[in-house]
N, C-alpha and C. Protein backbone atom coordinates (compact mmCIF):
# COMPACT_ATOMS: atom_id res chain seq x y z
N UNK A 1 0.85 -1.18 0.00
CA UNK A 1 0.00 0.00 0.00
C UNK A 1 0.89 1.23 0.00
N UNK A 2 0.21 2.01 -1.02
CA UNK A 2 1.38 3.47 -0.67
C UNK A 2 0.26 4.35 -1.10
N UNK A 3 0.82 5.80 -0.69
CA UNK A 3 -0.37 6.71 -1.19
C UNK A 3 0.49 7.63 -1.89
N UNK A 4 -0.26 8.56 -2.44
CA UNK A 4 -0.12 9.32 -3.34
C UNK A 4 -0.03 10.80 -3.20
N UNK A 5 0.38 11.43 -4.06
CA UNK A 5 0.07 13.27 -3.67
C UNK A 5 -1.00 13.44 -3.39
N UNK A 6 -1.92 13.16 -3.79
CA UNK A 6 -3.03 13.43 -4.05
C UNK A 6 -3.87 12.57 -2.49
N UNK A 7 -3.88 11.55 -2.08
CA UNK A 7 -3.73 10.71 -0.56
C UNK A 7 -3.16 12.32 0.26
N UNK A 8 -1.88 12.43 0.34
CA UNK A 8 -1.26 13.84 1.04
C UNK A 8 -2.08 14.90 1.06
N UNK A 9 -2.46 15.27 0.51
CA UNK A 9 -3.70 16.30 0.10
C UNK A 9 -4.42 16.41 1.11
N UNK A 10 -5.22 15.51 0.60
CA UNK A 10 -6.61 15.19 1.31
C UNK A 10 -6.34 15.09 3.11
N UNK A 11 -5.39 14.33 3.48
CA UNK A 11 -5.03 14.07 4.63
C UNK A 11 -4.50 15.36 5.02
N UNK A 12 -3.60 16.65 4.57
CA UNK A 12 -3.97 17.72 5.08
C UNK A 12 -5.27 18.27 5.30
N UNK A 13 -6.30 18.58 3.87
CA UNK A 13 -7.10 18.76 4.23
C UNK A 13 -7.96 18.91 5.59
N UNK A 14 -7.88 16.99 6.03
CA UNK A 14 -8.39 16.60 7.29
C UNK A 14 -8.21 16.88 8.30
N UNK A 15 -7.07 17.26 8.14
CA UNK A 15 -6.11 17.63 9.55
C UNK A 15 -6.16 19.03 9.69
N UNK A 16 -6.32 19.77 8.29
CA UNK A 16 -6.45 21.24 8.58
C UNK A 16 -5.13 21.78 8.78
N UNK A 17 -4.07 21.08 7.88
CA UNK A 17 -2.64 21.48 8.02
C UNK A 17 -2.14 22.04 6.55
N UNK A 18 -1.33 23.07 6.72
CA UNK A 18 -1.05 23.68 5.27
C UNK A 18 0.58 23.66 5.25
N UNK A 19 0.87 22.69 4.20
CA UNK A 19 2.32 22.73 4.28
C UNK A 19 2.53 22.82 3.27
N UNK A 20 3.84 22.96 2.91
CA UNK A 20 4.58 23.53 1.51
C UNK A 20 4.48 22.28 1.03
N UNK A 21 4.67 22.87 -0.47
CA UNK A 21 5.39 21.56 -1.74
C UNK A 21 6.05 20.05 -0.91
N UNK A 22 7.53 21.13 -0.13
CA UNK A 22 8.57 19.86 -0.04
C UNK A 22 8.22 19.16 1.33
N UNK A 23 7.58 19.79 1.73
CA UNK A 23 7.13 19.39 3.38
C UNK A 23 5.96 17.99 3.04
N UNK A 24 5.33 18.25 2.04
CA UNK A 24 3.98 17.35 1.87
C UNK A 24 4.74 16.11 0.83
N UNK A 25 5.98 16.51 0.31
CA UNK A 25 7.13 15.42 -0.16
C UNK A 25 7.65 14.64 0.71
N UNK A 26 7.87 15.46 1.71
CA UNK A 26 8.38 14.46 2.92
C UNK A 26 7.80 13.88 3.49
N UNK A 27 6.58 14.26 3.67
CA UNK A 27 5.45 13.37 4.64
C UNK A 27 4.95 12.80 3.65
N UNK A 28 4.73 12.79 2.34
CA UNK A 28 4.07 11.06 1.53
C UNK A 28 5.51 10.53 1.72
N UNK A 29 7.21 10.78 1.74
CA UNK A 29 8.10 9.87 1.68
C UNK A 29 8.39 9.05 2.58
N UNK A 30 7.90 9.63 4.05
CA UNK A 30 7.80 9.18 5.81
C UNK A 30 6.92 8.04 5.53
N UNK A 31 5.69 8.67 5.48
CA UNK A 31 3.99 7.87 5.33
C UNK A 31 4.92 6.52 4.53
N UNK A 32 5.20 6.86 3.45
CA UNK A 32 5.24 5.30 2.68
C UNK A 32 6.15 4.69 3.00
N UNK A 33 7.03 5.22 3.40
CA UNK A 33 8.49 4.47 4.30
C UNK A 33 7.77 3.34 5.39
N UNK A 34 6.59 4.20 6.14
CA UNK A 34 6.40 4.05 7.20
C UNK A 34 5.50 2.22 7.27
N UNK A 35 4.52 2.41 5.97
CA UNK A 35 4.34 1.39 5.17
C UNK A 35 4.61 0.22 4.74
N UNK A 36 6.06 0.70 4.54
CA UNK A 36 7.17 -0.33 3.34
C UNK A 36 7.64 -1.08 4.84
N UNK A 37 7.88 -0.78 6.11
CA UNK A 37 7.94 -1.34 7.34
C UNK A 37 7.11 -2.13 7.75
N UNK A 38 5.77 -1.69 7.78
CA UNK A 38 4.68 -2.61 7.88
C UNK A 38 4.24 -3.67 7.04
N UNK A 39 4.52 -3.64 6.22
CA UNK A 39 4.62 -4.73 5.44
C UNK A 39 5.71 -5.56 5.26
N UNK A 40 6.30 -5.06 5.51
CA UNK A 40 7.85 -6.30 5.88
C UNK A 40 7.63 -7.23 7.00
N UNK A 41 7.15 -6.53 7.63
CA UNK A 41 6.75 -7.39 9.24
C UNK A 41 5.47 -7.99 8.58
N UNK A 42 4.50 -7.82 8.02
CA UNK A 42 3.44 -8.88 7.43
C UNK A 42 4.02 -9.94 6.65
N UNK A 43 4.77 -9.44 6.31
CA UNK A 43 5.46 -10.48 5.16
C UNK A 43 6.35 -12.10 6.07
N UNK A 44 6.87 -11.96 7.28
CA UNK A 44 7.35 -12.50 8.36
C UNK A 44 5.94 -13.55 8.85
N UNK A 45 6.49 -14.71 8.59
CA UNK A 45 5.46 -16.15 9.20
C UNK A 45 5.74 -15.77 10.38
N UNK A 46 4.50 -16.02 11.14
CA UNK A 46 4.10 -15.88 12.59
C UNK A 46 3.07 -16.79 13.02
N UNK A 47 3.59 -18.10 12.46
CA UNK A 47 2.89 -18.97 12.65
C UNK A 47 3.50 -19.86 13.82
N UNK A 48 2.32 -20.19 14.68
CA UNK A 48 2.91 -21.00 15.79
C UNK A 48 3.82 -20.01 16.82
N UNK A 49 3.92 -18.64 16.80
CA UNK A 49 4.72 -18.65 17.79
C UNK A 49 4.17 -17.42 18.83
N UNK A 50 4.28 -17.99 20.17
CA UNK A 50 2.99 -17.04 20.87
C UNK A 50 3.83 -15.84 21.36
N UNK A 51 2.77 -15.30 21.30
CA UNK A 51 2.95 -13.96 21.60
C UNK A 51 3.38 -13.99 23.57
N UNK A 52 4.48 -12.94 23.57
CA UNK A 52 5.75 -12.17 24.62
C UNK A 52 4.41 -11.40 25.32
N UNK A 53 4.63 -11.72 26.72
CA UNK A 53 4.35 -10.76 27.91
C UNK A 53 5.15 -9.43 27.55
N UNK A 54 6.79 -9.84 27.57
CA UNK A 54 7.47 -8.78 27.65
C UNK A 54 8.63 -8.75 26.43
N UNK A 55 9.59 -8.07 25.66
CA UNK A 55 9.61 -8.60 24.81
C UNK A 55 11.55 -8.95 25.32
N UNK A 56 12.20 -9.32 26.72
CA UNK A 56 12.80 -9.24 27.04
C UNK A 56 12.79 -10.67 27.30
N UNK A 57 11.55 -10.88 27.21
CA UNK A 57 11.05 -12.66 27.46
C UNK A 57 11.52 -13.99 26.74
N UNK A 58 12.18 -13.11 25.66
CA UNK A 58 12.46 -14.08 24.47
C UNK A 58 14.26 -14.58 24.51
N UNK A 59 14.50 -13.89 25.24
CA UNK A 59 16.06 -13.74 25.64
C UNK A 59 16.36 -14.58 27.22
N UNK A 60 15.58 -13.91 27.92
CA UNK A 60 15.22 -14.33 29.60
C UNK A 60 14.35 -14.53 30.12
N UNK A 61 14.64 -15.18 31.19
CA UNK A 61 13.23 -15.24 32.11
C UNK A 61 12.83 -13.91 32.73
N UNK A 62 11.56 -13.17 32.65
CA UNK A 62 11.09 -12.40 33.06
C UNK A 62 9.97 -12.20 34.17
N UNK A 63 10.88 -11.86 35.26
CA UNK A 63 9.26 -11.67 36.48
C UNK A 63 8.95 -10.29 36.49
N UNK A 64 7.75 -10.19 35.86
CA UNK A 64 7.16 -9.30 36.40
C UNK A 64 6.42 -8.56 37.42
N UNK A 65 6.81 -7.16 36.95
CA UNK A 65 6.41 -6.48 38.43
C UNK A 65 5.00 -6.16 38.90
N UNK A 66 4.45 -6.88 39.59
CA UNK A 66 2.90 -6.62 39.35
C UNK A 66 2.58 -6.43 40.61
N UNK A 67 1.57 -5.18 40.92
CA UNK A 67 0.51 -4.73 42.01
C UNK A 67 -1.13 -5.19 42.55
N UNK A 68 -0.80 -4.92 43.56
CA UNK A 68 -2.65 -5.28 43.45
C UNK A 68 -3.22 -3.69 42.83
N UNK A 69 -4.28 -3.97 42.72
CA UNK A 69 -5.08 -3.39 42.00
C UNK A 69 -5.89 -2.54 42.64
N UNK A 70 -5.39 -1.77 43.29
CA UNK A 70 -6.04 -0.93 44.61
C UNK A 70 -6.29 0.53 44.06
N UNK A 71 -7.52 1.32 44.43
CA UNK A 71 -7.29 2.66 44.19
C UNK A 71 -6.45 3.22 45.13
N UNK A 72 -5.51 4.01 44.68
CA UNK A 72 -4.91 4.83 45.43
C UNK A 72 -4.76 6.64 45.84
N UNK A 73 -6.21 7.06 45.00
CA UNK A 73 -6.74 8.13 45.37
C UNK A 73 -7.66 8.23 45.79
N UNK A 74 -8.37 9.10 46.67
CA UNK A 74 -9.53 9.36 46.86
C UNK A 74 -10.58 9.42 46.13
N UNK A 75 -12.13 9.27 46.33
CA UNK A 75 -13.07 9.02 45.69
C UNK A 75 -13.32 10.95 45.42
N UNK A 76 -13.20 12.03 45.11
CA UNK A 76 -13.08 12.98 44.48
C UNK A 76 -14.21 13.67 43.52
N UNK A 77 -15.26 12.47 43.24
CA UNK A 77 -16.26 13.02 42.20
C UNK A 77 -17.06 14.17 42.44
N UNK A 78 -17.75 14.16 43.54
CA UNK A 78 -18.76 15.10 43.72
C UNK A 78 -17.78 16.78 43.74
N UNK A 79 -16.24 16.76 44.41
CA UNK A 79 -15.59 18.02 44.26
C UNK A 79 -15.52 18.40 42.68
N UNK A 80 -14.79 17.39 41.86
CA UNK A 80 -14.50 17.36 40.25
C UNK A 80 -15.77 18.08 39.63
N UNK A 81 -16.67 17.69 40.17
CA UNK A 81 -18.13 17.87 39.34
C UNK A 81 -19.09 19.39 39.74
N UNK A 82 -18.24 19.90 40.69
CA UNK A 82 -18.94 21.00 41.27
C UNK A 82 -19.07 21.85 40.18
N UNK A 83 -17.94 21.83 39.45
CA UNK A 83 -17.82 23.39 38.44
C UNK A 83 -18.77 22.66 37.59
N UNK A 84 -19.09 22.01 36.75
CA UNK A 84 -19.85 21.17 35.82
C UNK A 84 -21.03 21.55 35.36
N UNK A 85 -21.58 22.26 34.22
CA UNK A 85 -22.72 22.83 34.06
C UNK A 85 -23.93 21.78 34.19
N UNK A 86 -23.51 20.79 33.90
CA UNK A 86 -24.70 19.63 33.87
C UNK A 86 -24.07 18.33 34.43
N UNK A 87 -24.89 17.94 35.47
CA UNK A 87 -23.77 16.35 36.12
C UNK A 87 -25.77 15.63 36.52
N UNK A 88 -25.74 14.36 36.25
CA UNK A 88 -26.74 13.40 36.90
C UNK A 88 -26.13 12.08 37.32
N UNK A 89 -26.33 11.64 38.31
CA UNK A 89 -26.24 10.24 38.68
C UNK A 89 -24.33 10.32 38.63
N UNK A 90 -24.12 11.19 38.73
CA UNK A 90 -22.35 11.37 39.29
C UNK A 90 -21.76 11.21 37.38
N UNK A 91 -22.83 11.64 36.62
CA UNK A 91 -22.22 11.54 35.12
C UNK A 91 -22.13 12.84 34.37
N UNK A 92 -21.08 13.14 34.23
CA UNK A 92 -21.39 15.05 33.16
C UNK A 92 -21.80 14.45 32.20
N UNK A 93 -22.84 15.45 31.91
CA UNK A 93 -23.64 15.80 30.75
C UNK A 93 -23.59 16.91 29.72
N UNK A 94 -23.14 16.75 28.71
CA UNK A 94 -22.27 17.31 27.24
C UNK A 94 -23.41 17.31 26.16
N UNK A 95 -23.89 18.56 25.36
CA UNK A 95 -24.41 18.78 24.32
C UNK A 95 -24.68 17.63 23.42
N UNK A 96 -25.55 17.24 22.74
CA UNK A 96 -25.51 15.81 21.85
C UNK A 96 -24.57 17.13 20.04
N UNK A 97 -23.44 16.39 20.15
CA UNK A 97 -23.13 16.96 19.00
C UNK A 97 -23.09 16.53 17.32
N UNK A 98 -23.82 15.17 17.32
CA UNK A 98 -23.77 14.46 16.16
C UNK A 98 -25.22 13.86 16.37
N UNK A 99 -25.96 14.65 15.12
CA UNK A 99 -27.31 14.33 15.04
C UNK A 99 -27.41 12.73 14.61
């Protein structure tokens, strides 16, 4: 897959970014570089071999460092929510912006 000037374009467009000639050269040459990577790694059988906790795992044994799962801040909502033009049931409430 690669894109085109014309791909570059549009994707400013979207973004609402205005760049020069050589600037929008460099970013389709990045973009498709970026590509030509990803597909190299597709191209790589990955069959049968499971997927790394860590990727240090493949070299050594790895223990990981793991926590319990505790909150460790205070419950805070009702302060957070004071400024809040609209809050119900401890949920802000935001304009519907997509009909």
């Amino acid at each position: 897959m690669a894109l085109t000037p014309d791909d570059i374009r549009r994707l400013q467009h979207l973004a609402r970014l205005e760049l020069q000639p050589p600037e929008s050269e460099r970013m389709l040459t990045q973009i498709n570089g970026f590509f030509g990577i990803v597909e190299a790694m597709r191209a790589v059988d990955t069959a049968g071999i499971e997927p790394l906790a860590h990727p240090v795992a493949a070299i050594q044994e790895v223990q990981l460092r793991l926590r319990d799962d505790v909150a460790s801040e205070p419950n805070a909502r009702e302060a957070n929510q004071r400024s809040a033009p609209a809050v119900e049931a401890g949920l802000f409430l935001v304009p519907k912006v997509i009909e």
